[in-house]
Protein backbone atom coordinates (compact mmCIF):
# COMPACT_ATOMS: atom_id res chain seq x y z
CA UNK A 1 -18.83 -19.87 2.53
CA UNK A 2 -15.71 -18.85 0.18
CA UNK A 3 -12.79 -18.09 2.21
CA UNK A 4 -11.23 -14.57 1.74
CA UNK A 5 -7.22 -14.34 2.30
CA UNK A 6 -5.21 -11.44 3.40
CA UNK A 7 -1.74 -12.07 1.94
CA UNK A 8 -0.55 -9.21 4.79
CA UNK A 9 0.52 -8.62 8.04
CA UNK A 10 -0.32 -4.42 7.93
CA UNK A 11 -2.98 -3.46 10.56
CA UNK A 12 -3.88 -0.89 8.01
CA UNK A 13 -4.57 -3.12 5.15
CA UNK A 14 -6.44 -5.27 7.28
CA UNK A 15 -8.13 -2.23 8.98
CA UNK A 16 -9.40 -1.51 5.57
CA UNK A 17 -10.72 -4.92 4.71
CA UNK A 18 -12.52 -4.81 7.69
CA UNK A 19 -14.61 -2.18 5.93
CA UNK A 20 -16.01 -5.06 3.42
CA UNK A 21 -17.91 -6.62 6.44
CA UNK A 22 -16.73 -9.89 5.29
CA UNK A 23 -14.45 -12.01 7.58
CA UNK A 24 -11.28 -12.65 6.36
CA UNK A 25 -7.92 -14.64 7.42
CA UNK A 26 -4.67 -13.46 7.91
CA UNK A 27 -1.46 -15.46 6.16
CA UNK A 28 1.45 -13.32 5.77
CA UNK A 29 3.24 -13.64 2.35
CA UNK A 30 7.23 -14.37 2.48
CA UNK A 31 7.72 -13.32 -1.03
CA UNK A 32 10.27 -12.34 -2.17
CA UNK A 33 10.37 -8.46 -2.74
CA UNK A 34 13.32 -7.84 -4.94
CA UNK A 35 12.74 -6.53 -8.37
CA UNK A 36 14.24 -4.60 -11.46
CA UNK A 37 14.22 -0.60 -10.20
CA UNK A 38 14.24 0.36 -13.64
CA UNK A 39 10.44 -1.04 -14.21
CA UNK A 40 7.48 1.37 -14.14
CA UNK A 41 6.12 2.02 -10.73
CA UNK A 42 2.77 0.55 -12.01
CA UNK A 43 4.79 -2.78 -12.47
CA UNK A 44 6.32 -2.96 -9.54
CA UNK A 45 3.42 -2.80 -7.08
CA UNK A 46 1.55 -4.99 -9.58
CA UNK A 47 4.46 -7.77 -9.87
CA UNK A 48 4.88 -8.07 -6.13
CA UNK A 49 1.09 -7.62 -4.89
CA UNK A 50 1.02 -11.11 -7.45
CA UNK A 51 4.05 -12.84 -5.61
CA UNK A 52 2.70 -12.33 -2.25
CA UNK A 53 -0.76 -13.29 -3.48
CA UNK A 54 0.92 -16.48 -5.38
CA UNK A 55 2.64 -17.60 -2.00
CA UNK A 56 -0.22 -17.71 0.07
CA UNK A 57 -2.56 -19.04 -2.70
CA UNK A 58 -0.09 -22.14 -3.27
CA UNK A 59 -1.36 -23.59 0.28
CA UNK A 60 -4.74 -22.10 -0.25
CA UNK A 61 -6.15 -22.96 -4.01
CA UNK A 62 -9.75 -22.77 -2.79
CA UNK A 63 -9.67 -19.07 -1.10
CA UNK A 64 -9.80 -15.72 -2.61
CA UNK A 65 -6.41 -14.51 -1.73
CA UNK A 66 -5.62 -10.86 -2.04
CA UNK A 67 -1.89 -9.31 -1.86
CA UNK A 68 -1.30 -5.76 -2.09
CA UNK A 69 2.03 -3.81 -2.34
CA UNK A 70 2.65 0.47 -2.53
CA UNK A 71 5.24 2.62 -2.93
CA UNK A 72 5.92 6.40 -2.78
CA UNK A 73 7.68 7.92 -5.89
CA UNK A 74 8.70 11.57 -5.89
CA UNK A 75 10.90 12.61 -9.62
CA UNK A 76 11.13 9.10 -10.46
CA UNK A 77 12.76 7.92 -7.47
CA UNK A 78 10.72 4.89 -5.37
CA UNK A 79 11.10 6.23 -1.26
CA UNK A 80 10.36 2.72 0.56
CA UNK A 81 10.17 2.27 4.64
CA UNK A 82 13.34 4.80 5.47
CA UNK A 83 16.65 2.82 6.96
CA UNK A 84 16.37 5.20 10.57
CA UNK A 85 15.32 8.60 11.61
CA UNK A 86 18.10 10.35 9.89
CA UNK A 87 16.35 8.60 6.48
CA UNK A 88 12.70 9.40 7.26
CA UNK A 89 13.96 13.27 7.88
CA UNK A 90 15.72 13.05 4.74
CA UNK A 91 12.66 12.13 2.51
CA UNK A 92 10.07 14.24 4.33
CA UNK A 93 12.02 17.44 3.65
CA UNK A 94 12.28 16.62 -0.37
CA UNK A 95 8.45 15.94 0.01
CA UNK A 96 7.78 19.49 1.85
CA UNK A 97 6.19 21.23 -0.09
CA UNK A 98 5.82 19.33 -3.21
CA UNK A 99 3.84 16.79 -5.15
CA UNK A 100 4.45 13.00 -4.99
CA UNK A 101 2.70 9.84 -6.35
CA UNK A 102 2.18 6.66 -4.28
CA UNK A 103 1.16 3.15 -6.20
CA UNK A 104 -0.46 0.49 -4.47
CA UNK A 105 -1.11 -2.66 -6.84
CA UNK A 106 -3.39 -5.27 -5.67
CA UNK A 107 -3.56 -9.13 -7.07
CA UNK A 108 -6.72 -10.99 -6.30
CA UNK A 109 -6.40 -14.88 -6.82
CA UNK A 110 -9.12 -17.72 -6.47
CA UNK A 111 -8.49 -21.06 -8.44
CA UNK A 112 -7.19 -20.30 -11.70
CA UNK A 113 -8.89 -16.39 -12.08
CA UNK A 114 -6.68 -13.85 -11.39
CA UNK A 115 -7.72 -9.89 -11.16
CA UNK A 116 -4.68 -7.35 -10.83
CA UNK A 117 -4.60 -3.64 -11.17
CA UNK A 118 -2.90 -0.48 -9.79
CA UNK A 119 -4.57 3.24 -8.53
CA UNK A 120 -1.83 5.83 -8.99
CA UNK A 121 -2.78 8.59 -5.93
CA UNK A 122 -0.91 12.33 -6.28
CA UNK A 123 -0.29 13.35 -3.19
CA UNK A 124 0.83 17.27 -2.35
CA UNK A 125 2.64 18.31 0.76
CA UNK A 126 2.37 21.52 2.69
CA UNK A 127 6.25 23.34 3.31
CA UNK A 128 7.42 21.74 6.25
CA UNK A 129 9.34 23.81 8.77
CA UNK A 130 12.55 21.47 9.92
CA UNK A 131 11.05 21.83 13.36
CA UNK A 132 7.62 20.09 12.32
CA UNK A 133 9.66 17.07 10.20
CA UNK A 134 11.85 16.47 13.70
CA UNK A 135 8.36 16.67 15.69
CA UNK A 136 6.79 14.04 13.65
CA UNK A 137 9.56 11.48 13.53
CA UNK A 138 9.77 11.81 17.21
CA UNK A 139 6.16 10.21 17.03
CA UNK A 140 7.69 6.95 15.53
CA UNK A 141 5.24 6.96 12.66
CA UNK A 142 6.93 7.39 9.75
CA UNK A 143 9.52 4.61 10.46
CA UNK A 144 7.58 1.62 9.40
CA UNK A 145 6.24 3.64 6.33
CA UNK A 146 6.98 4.42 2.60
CA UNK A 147 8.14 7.88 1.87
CA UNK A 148 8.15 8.06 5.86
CA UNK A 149 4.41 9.56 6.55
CA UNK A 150 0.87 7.82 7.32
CA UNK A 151 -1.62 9.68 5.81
CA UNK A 152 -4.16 7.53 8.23
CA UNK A 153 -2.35 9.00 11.68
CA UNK A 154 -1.01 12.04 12.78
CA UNK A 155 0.84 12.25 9.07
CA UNK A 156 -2.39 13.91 7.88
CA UNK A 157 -1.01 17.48 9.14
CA UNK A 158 1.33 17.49 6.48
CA UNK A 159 -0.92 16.83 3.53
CA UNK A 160 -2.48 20.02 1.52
CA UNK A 161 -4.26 17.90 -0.80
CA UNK A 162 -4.71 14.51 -2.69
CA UNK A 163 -5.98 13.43 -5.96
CA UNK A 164 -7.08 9.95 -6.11
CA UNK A 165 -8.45 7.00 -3.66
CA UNK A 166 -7.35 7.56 -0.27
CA UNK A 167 -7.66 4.28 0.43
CA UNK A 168 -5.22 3.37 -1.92
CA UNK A 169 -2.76 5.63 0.11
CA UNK A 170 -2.86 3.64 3.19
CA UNK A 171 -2.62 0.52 1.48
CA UNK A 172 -5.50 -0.85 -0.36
CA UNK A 173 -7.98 0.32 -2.68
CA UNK A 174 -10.74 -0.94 -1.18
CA UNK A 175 -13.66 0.04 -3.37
CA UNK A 176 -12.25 -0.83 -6.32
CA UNK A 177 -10.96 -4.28 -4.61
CA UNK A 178 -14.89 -4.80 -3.39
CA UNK A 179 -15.72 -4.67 -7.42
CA UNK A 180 -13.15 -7.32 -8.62
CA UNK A 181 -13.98 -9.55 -5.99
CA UNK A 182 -17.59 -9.19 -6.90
CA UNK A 183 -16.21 -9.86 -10.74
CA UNK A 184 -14.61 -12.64 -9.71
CA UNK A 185 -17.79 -14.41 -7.80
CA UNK A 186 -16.82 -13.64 -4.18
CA UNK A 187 -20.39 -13.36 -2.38
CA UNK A 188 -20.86 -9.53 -1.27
């Protein structure tokens, strides 16, 4: 049986694999995650899904290792995990009531094939009172999160609408993964 590779410690990303009723192994990437700002977001989520995918698939030749990466960009400007509260308040009221985009790039590696791509999700925000942004940070949610919301939890009240894979939101794009891996030869 081929061996499929989670380059990823998130519990949603691995949530979401789940869905693929395929059993899978868990090896978290320590790749490095610096990289040029001034690239396009596409590049970005692309050229660091491939390093974390490239770490774990230097140990692991034989397995079909996926890494994934996403970030949230509102007016050109990438919002990662917020620093503390005071950050996560900060980018949740320039996201009230407008339109953002988040990128999640995933690399798929097995042998020498390689299968990389990006979904590019637009995501629009109801206006937040201050007292609903302080309400949900007191949850403890958006801390570990980019642009400081989980669309997947309680993070859903603050979403009016989104145009794109869902999945890809959370962290992986998981239908469009299930067809490169089928490309690539993994047994579905």
């Amino acid at each position: 049986m081929a061996r499929l590779i989670l380059a990823s410690s998130s519990p949603r990303r691995q949530e979401i694999l789940q869905s693929l009723r395929a059993s899978f192994e868990i090896i978290t990437s320590n790749a490095d995650e610096s990289v040029d700002c001034n690239m396009p977001p596409e590049e970005i989520v692309m050229t660091l899904a491939e390093r974390k995918a490239q770490t774990v698939a230097k140990e692991n030749h034989d397995a079909f290792v996926i890494g994934a990466d996403t970030i949230v960009v509102y007016n050109d400007r990438i919002l990662g995990k917020p620093a503390d509260r005071d950050d996560a308040k900060q980018m949740l009221m320039m996201l009230s009531g407008n339109t953002h985009s988040v990128f999640t790039g995933t690399c798929i590696l097995h042998g020498n094939d390689k299968e990389i791509f990006y979904e590019k999700t637009e995501v629009s925000f109801w206006e937040l009172a201050e007292a609903e942004i302080d309400r949900y940070i007191r949850t403890g949610e958006p801390l570990d999160k980019a642009g400081s919301y989980g669309i997947q939890g309680y993070g859903a009240i603050l979403v009016k609408s989104i145009h794109g894979d869902f999945y890809s939101v959370v962290g992986l794009p998981v239908a469009k993964l299930y067809r490169a891996l089928k490309k690539m030869g993994y047994p579905t």
